[in-house]
C-alpha atoms as a PDB file:
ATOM      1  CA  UNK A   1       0.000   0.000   0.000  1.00  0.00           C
ATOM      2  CA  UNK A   2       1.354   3.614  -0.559  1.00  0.00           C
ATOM      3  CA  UNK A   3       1.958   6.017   2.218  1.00  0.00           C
ATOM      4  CA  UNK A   4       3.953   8.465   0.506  1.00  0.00           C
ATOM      5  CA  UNK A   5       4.658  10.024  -2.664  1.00  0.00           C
ATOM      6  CA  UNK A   6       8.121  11.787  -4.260  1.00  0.00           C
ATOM      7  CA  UNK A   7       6.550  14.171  -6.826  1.00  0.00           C
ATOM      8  CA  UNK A   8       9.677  15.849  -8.870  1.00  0.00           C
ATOM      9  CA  UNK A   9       7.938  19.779  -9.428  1.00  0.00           C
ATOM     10  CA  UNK A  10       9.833  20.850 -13.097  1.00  0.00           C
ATOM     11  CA  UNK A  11       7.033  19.025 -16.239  1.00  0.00           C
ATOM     12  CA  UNK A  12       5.456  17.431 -13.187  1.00  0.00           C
ATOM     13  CA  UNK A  13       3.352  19.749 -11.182  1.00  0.00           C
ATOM     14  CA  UNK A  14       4.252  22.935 -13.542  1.00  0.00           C
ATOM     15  CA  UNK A  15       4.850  23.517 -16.823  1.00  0.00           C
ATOM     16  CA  UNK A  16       8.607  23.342 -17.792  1.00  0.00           C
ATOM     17  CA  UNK A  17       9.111  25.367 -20.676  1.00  0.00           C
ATOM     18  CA  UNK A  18       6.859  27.968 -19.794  1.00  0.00           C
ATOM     19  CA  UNK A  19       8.719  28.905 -16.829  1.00  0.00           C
ATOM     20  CA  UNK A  20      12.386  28.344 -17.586  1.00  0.00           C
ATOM     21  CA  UNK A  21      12.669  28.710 -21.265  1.00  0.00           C
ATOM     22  CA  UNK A  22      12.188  32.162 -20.610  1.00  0.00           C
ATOM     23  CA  UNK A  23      14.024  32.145 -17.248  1.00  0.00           C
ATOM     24  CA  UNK A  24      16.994  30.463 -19.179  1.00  0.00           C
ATOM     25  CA  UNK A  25      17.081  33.007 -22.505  1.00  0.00           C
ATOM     26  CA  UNK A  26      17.413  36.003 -19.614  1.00  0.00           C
ATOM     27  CA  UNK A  27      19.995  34.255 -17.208  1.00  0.00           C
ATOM     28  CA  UNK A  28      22.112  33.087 -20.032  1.00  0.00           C
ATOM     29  CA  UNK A  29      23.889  36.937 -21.141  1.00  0.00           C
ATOM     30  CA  UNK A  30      24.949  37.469 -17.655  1.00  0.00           C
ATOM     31  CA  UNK A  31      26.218  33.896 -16.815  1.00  0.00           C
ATOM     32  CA  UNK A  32      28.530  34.369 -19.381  1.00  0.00           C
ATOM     33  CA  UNK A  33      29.635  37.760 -18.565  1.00  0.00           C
ATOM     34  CA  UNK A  34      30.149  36.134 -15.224  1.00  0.00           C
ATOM     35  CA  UNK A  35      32.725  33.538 -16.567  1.00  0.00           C
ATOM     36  CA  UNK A  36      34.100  35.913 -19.210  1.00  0.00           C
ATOM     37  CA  UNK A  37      32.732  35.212 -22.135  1.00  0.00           C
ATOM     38  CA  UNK A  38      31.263  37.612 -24.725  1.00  0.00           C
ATOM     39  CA  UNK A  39      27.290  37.326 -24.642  1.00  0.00           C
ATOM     40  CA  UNK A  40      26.654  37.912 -28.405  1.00  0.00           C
ATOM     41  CA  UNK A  41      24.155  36.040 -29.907  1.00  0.00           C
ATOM     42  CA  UNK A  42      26.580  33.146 -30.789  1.00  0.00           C
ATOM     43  CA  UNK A  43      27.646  32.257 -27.771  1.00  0.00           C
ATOM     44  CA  UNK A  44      24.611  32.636 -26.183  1.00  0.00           C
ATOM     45  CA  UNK A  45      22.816  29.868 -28.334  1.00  0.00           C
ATOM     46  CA  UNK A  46      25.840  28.001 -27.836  1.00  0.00           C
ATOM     47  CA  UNK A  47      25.129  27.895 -23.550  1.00  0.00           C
ATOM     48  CA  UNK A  48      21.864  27.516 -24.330  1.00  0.00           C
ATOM     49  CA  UNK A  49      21.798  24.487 -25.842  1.00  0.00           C
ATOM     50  CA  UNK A  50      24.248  22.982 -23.498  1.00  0.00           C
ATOM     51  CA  UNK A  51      22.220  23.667 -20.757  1.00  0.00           C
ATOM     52  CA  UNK A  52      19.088  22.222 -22.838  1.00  0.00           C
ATOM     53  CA  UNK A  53      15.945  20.037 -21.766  1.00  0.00           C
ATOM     54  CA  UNK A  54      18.333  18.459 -19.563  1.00  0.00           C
ATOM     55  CA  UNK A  55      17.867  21.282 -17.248  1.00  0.00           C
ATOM     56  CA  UNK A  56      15.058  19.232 -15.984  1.00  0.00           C
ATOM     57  CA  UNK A  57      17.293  17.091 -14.559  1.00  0.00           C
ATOM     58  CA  UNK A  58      20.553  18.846 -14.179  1.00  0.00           C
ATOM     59  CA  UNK A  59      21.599  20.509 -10.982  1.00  0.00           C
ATOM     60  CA  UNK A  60      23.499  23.697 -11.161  1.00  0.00           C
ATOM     61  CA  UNK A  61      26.787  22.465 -10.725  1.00  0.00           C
ATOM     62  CA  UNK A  62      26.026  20.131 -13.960  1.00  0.00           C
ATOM     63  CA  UNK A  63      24.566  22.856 -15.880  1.00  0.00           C
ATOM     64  CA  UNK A  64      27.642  24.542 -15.019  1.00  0.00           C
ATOM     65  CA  UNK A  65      29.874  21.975 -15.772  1.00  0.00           C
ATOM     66  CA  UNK A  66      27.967  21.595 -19.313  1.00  0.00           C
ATOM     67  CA  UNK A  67      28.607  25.361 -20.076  1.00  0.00           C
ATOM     68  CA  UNK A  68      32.109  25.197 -19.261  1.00  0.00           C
ATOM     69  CA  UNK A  69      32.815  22.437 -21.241  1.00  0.00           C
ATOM     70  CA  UNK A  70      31.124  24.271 -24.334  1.00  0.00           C
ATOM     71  CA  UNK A  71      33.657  27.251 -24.123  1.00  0.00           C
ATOM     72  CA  UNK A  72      36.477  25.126 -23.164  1.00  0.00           C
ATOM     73  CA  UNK A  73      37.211  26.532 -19.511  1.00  0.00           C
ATOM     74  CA  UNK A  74      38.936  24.448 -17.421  1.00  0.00           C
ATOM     75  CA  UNK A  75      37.872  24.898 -13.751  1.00  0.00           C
ATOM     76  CA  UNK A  76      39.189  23.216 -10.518  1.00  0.00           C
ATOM     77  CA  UNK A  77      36.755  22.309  -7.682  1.00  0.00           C
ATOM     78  CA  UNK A  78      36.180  25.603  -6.217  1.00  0.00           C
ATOM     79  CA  UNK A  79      36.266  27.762  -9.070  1.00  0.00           C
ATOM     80  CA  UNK A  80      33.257  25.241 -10.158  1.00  0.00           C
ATOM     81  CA  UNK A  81      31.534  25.847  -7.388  1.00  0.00           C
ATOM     82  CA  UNK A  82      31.518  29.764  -7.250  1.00  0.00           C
ATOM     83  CA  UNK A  83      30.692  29.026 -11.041  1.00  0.00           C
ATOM     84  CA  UNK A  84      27.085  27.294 -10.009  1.00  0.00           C
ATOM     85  CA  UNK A  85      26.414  29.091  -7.273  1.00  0.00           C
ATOM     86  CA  UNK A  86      26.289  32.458  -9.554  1.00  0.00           C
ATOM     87  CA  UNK A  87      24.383  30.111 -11.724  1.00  0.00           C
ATOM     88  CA  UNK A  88      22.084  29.299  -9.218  1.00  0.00           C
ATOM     89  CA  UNK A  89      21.273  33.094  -7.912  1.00  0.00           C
ATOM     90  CA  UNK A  90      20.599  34.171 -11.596  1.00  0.00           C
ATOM     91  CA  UNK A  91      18.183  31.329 -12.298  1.00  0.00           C
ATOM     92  CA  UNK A  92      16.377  32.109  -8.796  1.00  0.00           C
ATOM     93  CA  UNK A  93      15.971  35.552  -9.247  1.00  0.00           C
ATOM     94  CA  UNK A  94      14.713  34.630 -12.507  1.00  0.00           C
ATOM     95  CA  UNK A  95      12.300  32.246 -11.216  1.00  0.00           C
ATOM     96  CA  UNK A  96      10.939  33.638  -7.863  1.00  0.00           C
ATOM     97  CA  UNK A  97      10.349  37.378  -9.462  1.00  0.00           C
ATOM     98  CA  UNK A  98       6.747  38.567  -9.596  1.00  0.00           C
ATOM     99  CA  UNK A  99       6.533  38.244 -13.405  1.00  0.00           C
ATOM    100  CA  UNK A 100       7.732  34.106 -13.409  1.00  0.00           C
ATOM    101  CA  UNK A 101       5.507  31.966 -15.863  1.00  0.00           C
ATOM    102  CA  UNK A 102       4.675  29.356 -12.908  1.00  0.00           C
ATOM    103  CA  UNK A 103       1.755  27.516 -14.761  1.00  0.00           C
ATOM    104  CA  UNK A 104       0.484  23.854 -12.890  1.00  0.00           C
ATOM    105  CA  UNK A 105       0.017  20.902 -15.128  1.00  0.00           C
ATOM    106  CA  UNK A 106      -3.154  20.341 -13.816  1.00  0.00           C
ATOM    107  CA  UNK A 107      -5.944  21.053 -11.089  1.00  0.00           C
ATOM    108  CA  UNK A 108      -3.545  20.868  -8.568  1.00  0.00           C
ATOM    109  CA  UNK A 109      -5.677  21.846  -5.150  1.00  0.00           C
ATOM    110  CA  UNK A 110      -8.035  18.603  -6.140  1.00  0.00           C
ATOM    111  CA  UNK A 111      -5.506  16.453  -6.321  1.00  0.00           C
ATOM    112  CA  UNK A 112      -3.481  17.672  -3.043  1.00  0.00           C
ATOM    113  CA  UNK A 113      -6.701  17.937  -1.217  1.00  0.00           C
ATOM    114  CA  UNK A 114      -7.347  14.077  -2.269  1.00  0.00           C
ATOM    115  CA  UNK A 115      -4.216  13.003  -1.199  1.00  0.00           C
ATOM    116  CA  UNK A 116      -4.557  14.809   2.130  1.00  0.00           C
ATOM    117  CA  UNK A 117      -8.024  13.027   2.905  1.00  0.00           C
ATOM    118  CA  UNK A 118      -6.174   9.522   2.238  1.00  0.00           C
ATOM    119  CA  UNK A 119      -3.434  10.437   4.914  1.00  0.00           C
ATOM    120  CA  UNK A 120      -1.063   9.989   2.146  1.00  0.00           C
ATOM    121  CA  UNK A 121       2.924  11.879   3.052  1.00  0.00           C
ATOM    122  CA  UNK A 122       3.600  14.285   0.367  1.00  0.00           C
ATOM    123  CA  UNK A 123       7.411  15.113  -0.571  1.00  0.00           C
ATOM    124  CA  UNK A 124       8.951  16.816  -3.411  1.00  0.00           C
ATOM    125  CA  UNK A 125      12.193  15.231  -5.106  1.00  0.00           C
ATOM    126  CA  UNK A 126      13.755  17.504  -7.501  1.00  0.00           C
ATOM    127  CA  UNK A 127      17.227  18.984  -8.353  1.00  0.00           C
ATOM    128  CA  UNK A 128      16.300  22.443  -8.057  1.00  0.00           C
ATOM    129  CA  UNK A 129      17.251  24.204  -5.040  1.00  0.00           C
ATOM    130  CA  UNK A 130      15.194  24.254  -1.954  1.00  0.00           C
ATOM    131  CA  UNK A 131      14.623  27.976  -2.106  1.00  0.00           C
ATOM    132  CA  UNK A 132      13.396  27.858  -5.859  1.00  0.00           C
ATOM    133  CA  UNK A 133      10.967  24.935  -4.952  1.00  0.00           C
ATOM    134  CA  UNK A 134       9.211  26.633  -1.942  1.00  0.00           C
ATOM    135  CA  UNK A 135       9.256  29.854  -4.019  1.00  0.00           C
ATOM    136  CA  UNK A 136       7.326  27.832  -6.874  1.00  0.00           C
ATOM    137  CA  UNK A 137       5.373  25.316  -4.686  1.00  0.00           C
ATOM    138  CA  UNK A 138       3.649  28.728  -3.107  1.00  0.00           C
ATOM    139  CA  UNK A 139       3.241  30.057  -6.469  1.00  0.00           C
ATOM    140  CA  UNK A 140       1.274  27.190  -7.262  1.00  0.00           C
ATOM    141  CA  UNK A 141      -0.550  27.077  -3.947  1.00  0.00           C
ATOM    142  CA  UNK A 142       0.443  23.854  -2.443  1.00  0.00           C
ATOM    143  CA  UNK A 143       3.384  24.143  -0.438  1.00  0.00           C
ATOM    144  CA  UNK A 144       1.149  23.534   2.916  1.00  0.00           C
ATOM    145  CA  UNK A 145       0.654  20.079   1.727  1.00  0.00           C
ATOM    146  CA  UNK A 146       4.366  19.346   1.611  1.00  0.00           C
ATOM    147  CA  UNK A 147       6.122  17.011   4.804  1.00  0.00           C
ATOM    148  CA  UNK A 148       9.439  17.047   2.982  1.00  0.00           C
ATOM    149  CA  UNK A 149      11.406  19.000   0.409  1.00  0.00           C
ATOM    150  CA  UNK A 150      14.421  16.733  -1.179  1.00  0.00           C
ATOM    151  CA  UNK A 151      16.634  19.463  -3.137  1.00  0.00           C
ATOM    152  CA  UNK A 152      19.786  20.082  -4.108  1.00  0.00           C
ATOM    153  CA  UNK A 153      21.002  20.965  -0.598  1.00  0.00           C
ATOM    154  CA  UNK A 154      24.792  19.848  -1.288  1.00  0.00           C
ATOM    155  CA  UNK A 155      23.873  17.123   1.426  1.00  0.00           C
ATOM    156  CA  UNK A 156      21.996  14.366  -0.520  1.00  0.00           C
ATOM    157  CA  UNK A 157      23.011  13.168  -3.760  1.00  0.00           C
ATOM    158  CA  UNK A 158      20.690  14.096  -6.882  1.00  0.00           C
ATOM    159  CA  UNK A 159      18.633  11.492  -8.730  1.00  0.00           C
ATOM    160  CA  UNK A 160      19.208   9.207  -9.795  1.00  0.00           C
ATOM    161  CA  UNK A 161      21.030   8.711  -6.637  1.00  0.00           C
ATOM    162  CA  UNK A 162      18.416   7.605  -4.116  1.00  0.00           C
ATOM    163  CA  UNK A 163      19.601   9.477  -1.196  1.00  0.00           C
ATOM    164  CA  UNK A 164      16.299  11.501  -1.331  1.00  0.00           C
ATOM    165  CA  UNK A 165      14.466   8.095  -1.012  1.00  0.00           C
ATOM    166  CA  UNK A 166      16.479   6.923   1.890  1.00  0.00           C
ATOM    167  CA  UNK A 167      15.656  10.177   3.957  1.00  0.00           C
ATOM    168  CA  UNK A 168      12.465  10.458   3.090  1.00  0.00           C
ATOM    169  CA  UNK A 169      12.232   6.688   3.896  1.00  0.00           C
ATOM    170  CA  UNK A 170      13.820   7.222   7.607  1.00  0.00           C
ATOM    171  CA  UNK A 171      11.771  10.500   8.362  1.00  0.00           C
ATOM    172  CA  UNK A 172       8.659   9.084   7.874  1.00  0.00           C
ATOM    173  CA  UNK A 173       9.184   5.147   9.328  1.00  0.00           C
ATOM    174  CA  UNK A 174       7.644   4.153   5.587  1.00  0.00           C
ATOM    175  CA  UNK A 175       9.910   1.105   3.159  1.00  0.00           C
ATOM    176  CA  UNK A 176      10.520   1.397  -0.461  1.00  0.00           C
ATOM    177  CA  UNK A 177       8.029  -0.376  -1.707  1.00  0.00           C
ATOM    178  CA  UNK A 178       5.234   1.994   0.079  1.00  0.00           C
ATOM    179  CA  UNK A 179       6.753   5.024  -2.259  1.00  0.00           C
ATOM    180  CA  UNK A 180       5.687   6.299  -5.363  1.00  0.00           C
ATOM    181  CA  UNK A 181       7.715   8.464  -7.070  1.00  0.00           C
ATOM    182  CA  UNK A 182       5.672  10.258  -9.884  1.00  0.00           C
ATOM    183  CA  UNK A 183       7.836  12.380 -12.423  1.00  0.00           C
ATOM    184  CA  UNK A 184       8.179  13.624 -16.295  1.00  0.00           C
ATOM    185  CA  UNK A 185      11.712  11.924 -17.271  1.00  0.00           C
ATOM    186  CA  UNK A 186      13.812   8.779 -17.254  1.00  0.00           C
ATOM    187  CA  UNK A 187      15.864  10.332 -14.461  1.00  0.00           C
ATOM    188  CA  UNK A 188      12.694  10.168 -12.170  1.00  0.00           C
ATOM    189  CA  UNK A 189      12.080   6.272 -12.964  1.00  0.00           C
ATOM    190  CA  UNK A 190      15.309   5.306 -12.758  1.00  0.00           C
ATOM    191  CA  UNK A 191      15.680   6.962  -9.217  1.00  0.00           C
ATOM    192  CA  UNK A 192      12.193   5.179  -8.234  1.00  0.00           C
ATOM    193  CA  UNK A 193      13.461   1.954  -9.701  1.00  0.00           C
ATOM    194  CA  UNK A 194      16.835   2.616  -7.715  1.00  0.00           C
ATOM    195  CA  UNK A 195      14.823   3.121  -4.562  1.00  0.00           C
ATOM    196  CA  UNK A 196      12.891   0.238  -4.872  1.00  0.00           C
ATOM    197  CA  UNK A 197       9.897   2.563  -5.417  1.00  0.00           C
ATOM    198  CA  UNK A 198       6.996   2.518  -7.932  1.00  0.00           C
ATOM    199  CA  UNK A 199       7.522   4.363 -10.847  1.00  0.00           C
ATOM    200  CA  UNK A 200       4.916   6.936 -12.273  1.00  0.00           C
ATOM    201  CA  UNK A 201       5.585   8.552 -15.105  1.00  0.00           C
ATOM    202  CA  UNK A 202       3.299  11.500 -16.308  1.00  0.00           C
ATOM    203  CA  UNK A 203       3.376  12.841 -19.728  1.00  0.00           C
ATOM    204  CA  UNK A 204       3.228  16.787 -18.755  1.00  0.00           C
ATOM    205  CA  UNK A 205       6.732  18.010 -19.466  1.00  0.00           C
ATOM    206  CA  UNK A 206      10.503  16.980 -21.289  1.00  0.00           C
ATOM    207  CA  UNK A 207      10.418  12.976 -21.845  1.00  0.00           C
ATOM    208  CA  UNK A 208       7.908  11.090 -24.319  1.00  0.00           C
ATOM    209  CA  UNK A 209       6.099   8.271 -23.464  1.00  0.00           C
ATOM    210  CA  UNK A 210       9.093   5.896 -25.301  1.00  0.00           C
ATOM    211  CA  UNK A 211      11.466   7.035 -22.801  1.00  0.00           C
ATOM    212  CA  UNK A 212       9.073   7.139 -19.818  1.00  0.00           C
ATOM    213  CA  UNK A 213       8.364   3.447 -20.908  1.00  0.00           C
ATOM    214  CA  UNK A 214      12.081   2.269 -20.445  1.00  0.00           C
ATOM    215  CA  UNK A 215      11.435   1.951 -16.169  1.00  0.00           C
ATOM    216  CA  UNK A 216       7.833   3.108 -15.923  1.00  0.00           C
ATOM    217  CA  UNK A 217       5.546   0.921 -13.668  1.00  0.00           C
ATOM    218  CA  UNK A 218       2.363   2.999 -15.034  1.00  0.00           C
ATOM    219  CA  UNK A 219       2.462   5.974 -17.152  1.00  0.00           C
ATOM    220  CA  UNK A 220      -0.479   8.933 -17.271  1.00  0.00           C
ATOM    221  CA  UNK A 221      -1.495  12.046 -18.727  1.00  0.00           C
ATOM    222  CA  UNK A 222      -0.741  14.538 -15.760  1.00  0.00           C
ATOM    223  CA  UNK A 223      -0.829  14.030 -11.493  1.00  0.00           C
ATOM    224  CA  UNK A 224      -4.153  14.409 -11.761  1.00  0.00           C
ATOM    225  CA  UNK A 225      -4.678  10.791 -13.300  1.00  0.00           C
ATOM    226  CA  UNK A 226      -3.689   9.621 -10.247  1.00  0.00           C
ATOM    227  CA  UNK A 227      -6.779   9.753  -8.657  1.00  0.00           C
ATOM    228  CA  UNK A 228      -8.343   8.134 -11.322  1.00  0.00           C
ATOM    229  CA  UNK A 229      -6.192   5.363 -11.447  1.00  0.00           C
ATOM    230  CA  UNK A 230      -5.324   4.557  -7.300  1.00  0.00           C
ATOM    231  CA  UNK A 231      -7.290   1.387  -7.604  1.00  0.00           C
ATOM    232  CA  UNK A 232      -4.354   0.096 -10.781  1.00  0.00           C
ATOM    233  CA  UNK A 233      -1.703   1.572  -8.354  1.00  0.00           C
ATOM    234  CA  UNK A 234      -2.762  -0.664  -5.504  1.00  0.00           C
ATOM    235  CA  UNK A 235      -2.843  -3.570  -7.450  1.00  0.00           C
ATOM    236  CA  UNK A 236       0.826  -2.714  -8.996  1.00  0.00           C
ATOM    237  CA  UNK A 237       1.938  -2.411  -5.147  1.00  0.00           C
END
């Protein structure tokens, strides 16, 4: 039986490209100028695309790393790290300011209010930061139904990893296999399926139902399927 759920937020429970397409186009210029590069139009494609869709899935440090790598700079450890953490004030500026494009995937006070009346533990597993997330989670309203934020707190490991699982798993007294993770890529199922969770992939934001499919226990529409479809998850667990 499920007692808790790991919902990733990015193409899960709002709409990715709405929100950081445009967050990436206006933190991109001043990264660069940051690491000394010349923002024209070039080179800003360039970081761009080497930050990508994988931004979904990437924390800063990686989208950091993937932008270096593009322009050829070499950094050592801590250079890296001053590197992502300027990253990662641009992108929450970006993100948390009044005019942010935080749209949900679906009616997300139904489905919250649902899971509340089942007793069910709400968490959040995603490689954002925990500022960004609560910024976003009260955006979209629901942050008073979250018991635990997993985040990319330089503590716990990022998914795949399943550090988040494990804590989640020892705060709450609950085992693997009374977790469902629910998320929008391949990253998210392979963490679940690392954890020894169920796997529920939702086809809201970056990764098709082919990839979803690779370690997918069930796949749906949006979270709000989910009520729809409780009685399949309780047979899958």
């Amino acid at each position: 039986m499920i007692k808790g759920i790991l919902f990733d937020k990015d193409g899960t429970l709002l709409k990715f490209d709405e929100l950081w397409n445009e967050a990436t186009k206006n933190v991109v210029p001043g990264f660069l100028n940051e690491i000394g590069i010349d923002a024209d139009k070039k080179n800003v494609l360039k970081a761009e695309a080497a930050i990508g869709k994988s931004i979904a899935a990437m924390t800063y440090c990686d989208m950091t790393n993937a932008v270096l790598k593009t322009f050829g700079i070499n950094a050592d450890e801590d250079r890296l790290h001053e590197y992502s953490k300027q990253l990662e004030k641009l992108y929450f500026n970006e993100v948390t300011k009044s005019t942010a494009n935080i749209v949900p995937t679906a009616n997300l006070p139904k489905l919250f209010n649902w899971l509340s009346d089942k007793n069910i533990i709400v968490g959040l597993a995603t490689a954002d930061t925990k500022q960004t997330a609560i910024k976003c989670l009260e955006s979209l309203g629901i942050m008073p139904f979250f018991s635990y934020l997993g985040s990319d707190d330089g503590r716990l490991r990022p998914k795949p990893q399943i550090d988040i699982i494990e804590d989640f798993k020892s705060k709450f007294g609950i085992n693997s296999d009374e977790i469902m993770v629910v998320g929008d890529t391949n990253t998210d199922m392979q963490f679940a399926k690392n954890g020894g969770a169920l796997a529920v992939g939702v086809l809201s934001g970056v990764d098709g139902e082919e990839e979803l499919n690779k370690n997918a226990d069930l796949i749906l529409d949006d979270v709000s399927q989910l009520i729809y479809n409780w009685k399949k998850i309780d047979v899958l667990r």
